[in-house]
Protein backbone atom coordinates (compact mmCIF):
# COMPACT_ATOMS: atom_id res chain seq x y z
CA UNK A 1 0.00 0.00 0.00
CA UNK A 2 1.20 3.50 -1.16
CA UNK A 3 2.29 5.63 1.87
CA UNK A 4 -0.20 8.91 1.06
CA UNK A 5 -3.13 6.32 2.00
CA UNK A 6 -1.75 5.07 5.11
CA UNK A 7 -1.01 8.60 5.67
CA UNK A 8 -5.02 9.33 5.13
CA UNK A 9 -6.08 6.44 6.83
CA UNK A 10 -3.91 7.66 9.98
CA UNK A 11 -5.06 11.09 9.85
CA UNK A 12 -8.95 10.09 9.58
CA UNK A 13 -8.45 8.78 13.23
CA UNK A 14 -6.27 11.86 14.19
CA UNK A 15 -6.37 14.78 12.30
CA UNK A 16 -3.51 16.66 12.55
CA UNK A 17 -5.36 19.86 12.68
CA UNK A 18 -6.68 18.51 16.27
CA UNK A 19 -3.22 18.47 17.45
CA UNK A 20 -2.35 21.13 20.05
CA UNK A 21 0.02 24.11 19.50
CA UNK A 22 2.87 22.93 21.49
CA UNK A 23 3.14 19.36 19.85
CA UNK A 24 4.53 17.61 17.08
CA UNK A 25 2.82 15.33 15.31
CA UNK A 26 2.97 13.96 12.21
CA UNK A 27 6.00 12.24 10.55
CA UNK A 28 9.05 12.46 12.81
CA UNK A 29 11.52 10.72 10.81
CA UNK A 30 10.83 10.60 6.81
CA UNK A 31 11.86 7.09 4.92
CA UNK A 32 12.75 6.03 1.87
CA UNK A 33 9.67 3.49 1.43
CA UNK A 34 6.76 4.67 -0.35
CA UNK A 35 5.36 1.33 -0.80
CA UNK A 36 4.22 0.24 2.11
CA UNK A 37 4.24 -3.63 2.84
CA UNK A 38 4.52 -3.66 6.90
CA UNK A 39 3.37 -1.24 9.72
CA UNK A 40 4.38 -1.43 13.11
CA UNK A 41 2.13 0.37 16.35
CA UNK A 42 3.45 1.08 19.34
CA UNK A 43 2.78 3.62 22.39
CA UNK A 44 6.56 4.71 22.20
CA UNK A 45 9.55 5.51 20.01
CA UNK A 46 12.01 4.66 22.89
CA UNK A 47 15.12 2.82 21.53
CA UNK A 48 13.72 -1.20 22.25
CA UNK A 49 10.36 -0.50 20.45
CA UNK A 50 12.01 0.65 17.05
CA UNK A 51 14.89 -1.85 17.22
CA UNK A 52 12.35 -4.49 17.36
CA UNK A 53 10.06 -2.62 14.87
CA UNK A 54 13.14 -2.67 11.91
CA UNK A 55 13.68 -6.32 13.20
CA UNK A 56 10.34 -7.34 12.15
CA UNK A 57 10.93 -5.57 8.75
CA UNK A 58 8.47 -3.06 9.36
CA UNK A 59 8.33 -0.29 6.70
CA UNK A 60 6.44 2.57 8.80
CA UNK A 61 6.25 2.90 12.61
CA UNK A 62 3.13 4.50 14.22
CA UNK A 63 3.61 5.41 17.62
CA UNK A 64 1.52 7.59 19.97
CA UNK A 65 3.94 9.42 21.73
CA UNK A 66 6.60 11.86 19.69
CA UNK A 67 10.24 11.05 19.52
CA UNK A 68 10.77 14.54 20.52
CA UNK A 69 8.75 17.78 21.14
CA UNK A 70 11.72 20.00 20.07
CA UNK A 71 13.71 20.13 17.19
CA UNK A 72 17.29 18.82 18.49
CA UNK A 73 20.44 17.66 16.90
CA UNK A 74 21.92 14.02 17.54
CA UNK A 75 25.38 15.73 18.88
CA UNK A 76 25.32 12.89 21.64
CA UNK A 77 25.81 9.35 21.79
CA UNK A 78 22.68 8.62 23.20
CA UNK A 79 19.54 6.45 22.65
CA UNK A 80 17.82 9.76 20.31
CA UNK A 81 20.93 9.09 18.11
CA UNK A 82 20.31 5.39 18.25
CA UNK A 83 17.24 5.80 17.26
CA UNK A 84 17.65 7.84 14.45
CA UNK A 85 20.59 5.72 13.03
CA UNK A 86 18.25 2.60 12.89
CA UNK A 87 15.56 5.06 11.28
CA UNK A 88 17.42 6.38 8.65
CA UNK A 89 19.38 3.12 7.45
CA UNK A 90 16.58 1.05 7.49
CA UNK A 91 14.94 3.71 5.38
CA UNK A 92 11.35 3.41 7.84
CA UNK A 93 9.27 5.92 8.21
CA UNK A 94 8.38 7.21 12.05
CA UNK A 95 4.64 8.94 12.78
CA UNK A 96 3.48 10.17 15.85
CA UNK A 97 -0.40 10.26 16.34
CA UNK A 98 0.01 12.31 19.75
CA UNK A 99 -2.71 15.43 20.77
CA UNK A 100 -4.34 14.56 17.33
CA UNK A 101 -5.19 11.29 18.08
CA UNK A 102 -6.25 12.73 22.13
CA UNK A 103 -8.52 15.26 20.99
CA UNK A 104 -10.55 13.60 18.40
CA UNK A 105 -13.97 12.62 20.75
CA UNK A 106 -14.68 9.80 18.60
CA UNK A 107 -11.42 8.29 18.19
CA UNK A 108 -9.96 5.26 20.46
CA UNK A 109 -8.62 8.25 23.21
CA UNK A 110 -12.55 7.40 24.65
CA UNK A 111 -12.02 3.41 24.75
CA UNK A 112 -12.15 3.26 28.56
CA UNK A 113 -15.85 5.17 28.15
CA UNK A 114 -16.77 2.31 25.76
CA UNK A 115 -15.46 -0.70 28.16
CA UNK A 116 -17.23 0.85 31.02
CA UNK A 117 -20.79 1.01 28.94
CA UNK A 118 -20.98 4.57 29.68
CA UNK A 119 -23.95 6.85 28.84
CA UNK A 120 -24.21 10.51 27.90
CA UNK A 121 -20.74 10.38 26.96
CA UNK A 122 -19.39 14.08 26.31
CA UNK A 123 -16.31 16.22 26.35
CA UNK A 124 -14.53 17.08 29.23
CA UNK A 125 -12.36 19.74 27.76
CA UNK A 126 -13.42 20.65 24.17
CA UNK A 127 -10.05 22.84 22.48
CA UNK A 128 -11.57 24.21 19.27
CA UNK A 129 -14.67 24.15 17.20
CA UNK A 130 -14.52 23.07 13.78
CA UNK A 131 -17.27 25.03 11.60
CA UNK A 132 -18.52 23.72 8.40
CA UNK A 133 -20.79 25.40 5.18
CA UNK A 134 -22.92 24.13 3.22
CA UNK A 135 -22.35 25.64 -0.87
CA UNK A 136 -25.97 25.17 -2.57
CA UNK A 137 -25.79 25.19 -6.30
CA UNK A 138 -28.89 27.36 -8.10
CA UNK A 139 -27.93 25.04 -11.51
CA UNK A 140 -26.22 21.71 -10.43
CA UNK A 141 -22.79 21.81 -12.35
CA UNK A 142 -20.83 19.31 -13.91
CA UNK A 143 -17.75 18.71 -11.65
CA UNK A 144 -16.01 15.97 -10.83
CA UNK A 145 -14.64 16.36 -7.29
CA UNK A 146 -11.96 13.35 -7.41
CA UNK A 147 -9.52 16.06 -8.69
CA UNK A 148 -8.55 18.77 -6.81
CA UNK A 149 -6.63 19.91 -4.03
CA UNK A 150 -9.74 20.06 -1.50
CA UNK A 151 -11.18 17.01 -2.52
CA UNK A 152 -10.25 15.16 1.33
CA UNK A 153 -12.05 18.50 2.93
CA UNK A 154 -15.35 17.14 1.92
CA UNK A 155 -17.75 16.18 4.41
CA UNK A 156 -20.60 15.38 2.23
CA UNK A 157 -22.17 16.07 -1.08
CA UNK A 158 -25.57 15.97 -2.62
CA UNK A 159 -25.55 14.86 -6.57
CA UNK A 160 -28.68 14.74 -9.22
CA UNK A 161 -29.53 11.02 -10.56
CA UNK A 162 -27.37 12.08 -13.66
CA UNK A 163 -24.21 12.77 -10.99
CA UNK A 164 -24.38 16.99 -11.89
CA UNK A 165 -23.30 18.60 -8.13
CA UNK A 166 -26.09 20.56 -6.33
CA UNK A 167 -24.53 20.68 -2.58
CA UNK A 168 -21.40 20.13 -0.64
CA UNK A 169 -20.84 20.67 3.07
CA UNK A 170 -16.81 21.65 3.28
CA UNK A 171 -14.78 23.25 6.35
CA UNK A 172 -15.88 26.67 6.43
CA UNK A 173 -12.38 27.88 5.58
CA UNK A 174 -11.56 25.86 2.87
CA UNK A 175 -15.11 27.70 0.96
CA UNK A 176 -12.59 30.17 -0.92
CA UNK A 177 -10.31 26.99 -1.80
CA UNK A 178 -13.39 25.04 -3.34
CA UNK A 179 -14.95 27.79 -5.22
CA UNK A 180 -12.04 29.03 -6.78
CA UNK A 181 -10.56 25.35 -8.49
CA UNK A 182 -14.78 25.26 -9.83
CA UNK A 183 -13.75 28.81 -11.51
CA UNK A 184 -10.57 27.38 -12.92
CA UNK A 185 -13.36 24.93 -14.76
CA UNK A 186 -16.81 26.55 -15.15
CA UNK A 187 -17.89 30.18 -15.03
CA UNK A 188 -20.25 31.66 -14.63
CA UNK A 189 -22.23 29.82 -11.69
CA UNK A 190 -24.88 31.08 -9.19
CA UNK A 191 -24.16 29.78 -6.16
CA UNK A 192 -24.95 30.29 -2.00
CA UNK A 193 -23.26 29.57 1.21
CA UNK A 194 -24.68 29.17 4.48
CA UNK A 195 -22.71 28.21 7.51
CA UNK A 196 -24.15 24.44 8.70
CA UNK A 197 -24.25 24.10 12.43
CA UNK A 198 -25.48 20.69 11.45
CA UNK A 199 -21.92 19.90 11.05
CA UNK A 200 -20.25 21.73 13.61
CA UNK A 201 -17.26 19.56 15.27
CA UNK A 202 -16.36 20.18 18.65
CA UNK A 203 -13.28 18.69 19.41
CA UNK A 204 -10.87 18.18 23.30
CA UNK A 205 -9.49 16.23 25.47
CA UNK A 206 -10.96 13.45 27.99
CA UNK A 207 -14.65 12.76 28.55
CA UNK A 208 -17.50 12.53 30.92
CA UNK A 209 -20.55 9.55 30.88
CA UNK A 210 -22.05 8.63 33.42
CA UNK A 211 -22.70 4.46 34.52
CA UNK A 212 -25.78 2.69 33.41
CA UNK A 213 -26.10 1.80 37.32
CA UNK A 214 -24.52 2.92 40.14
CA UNK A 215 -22.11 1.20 42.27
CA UNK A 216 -20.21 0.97 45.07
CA UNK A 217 -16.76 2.51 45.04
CA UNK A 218 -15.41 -1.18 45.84
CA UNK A 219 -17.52 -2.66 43.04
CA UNK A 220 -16.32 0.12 40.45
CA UNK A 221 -12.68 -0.40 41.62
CA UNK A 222 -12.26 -3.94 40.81
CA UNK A 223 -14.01 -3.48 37.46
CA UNK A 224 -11.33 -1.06 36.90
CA UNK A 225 -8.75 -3.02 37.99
CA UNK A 226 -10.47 -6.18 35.93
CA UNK A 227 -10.40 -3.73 32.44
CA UNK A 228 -6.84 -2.55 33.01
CA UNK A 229 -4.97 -5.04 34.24
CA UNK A 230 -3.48 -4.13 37.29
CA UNK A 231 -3.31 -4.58 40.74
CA UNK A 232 -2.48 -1.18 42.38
CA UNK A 233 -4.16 2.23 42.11
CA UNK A 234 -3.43 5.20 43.31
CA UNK A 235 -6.17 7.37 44.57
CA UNK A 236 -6.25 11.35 46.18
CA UNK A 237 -9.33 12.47 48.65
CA UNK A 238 -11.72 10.41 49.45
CA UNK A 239 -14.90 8.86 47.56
CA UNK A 240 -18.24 8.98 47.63
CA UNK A 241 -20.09 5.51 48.69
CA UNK A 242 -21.75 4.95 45.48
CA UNK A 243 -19.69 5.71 41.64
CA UNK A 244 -21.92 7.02 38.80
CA UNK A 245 -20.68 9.97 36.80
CA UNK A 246 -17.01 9.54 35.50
CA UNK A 247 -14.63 11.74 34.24
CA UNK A 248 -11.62 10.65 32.69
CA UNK A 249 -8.42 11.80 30.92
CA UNK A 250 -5.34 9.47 29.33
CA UNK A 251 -2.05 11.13 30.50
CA UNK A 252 -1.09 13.80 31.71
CA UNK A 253 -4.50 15.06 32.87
CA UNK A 254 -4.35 16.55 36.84
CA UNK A 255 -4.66 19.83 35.82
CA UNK A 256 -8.50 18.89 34.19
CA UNK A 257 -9.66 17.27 37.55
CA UNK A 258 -10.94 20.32 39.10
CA UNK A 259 -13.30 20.88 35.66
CA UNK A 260 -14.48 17.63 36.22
CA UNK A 261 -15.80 17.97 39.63
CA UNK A 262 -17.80 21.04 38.55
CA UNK A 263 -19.56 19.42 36.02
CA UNK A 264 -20.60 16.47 38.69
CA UNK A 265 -17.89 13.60 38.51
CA UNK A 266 -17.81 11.18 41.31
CA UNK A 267 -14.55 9.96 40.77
CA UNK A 268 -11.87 11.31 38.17
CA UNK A 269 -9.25 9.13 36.28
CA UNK A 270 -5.98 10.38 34.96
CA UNK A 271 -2.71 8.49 34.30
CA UNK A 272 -0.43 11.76 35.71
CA UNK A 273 -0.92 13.31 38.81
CA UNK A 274 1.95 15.40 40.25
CA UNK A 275 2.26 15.93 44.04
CA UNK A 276 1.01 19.54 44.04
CA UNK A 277 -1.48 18.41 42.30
CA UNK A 278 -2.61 15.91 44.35
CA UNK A 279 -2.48 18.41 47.31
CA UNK A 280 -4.67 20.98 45.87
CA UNK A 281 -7.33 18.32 44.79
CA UNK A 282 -7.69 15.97 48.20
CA UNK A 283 -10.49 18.05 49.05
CA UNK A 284 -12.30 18.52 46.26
CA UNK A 285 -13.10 14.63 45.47
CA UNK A 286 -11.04 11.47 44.88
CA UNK A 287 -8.77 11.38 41.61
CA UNK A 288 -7.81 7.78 40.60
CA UNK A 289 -3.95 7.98 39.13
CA UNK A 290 -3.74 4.56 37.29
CA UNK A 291 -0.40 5.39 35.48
CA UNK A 292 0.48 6.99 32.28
CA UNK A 293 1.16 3.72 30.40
CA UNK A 294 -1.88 1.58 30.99
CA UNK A 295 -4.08 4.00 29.44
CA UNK A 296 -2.23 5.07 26.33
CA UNK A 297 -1.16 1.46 25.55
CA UNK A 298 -4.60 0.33 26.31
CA UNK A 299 -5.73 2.79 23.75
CA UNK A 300 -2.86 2.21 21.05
CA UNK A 301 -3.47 -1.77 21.29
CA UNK A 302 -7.13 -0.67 20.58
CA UNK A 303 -6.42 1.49 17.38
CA UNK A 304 -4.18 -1.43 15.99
CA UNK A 305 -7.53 -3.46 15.55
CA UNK A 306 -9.12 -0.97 14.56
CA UNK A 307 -6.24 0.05 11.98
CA UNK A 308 -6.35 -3.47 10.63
CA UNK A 309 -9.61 -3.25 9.33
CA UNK A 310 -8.86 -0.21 7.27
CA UNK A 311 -5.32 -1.61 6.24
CA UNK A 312 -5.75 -5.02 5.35
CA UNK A 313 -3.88 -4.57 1.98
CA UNK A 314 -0.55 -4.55 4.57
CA UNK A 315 0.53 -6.58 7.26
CA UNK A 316 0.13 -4.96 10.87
CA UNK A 317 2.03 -5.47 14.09
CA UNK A 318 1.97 -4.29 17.59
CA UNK A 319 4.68 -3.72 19.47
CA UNK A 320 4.15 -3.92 22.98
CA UNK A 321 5.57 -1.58 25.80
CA UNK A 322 6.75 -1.26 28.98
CA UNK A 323 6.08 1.36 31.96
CA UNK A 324 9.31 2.45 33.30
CA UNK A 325 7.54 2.49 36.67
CA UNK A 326 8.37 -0.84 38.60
CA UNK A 327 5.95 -1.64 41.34
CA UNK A 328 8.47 -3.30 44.41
């Protein structure tokens, strides 16, 4: 498979317009594969993870997590050089799938909301608001929109039975884009464009749903335990008897628990609490910290199936990680 539709397949999970300001997604290290015959998934590019990616004869790497967030030079004998030594003489291609694949609300960052059944699940903390118009032809025109730059923009599109265009719903700022390659083609045309809250995206990190049933806090500890794997959790403040509303974000998310006691949450789960953190929120409800690694490769493990649904042309392999945390 040809590396621009891997690439599209990638980015219809995580857009990289979702990704936040100070990241860096997208490809990391460029290869010299184009055709693409095996993909390797993995939470991170540390050192082991690639070696045993390039071992497997992968041809692209997808990881969550970026192999750095600023530009740097290899001027050190280090693991980053390591790294990029294996990268670039195996000719594989690294992508990182980091705030882009976090802040899309119907991607696999919400898996834990689907293995807990919740309800009336929502965003926690939506980041921007994607707004889309509608362009409503007076005359449907002849155009065939498989051939021009804003083709992938296209949400949807209404056609006559003899395939002439009458509507298309497009990102609102890509209206001028779209109108302009139809001028290159076919003038003049009578047109109108109305904004489409129909299609309004809100996207943001982490989520809130609430449990079909109440529980116990006991009860809605072991099923957490029982979904993640593991044995230990560590909580802040103190619970209420009986678990309903959840809030939850993957990561690096203590600085969201005190939104998600305002809108209602009986219990909060994050995989990063720091100890300030923790200090400020023992009072304001209990915050479950059940490590940065379960949840991400929980969530990348998840994305692999999904992926190899959509990429069954190639073959797919997951490379599984370790936390760096050792419980003694």
């Amino acid at each position: 498979m040809q590396l621009k539709k891997i690439l599209e397949i990638i980015e219809s999970y995580a857009p990289p317009g979702l990704a936040l300001e100070w990241d860096k997604c997208g490809i990391q290290v460029a290869g010299s594969k184009q055709d693409i015959k095996i993909m390797a998934v993995a939470l991170d590019p540390d050192e082991k993870s690639i070696n045993q990616a390039v071992k497997l004869n992968a041809d692209f790497i997808l990881t969550h997590h970026p192999l750095s967030l600023k530009p740097k030079l290899p001027d050190q004998q280090d693991s980053f050089k390591q790294i990029l030594t294996t990268l670039l003489t195996s000719g594989t291609t690294l992508y990182s799938a980091h705030t882009s694949l976090d802040a899309n609300p119907n991607g696999p960052a919400r898996w834990l909301a689907s293995e807990l059944k919740l309800e009336s699940v929502d965003l926690l903390c939506p980041t921007a608001l994607k707004k889309y118009s509608q362009i409503s032809f007076q005359h449907p025109i002849d155009f065939t929109i498989t051939n021009f730059s804003c083709r992938k923009d296209i949400l949807h599109k209404e056609t006559t039975s003899e395939g002439l265009l009458q509507e298309v719903v497009l990102p609102s700022d890509k209206v001028d884009c779209f109108l302009q390659e139809i001028k290159k083609n076919i003038w003049p045309f009578f047109y109108m464009v109305t904004e489409n809250p129909e299609y309004h995206q809100i996207s943001g990190l982490g989520f809130t749903g609430r449990l079909v049933q109440s529980m116990s806090f006991e009860l809605f500890l072991t099923r957490l335990k029982d979904i993640l794997g593991i044995a230990h959790i560590s909580m802040v403040g103190e619970p209420s008897d009986m678990i309903q509303t959840i809030a939850c974000c993957p990561g690096s998310g203590g600085d969201m628990a005190s939104k998600a006691f305002d809108m209602g949450a009986d219990i909060f789960i994050t995989g990063d609490l720091k100890y300030h953190q923790a200090q400020d929120l023992a009072l304001k409800g209990a915050v479950l910290d059940v490590g940065h690694f379960i949840l991400e490769e929980k969530m990348m493990f998840k994305w692999y199936n999904e992926l190899k649904q959509s990429l069954k042309e190639i073959e797919l392999i997951f490379i599984e990680g370790q936390s760096p945390f050792k419980i003694l």
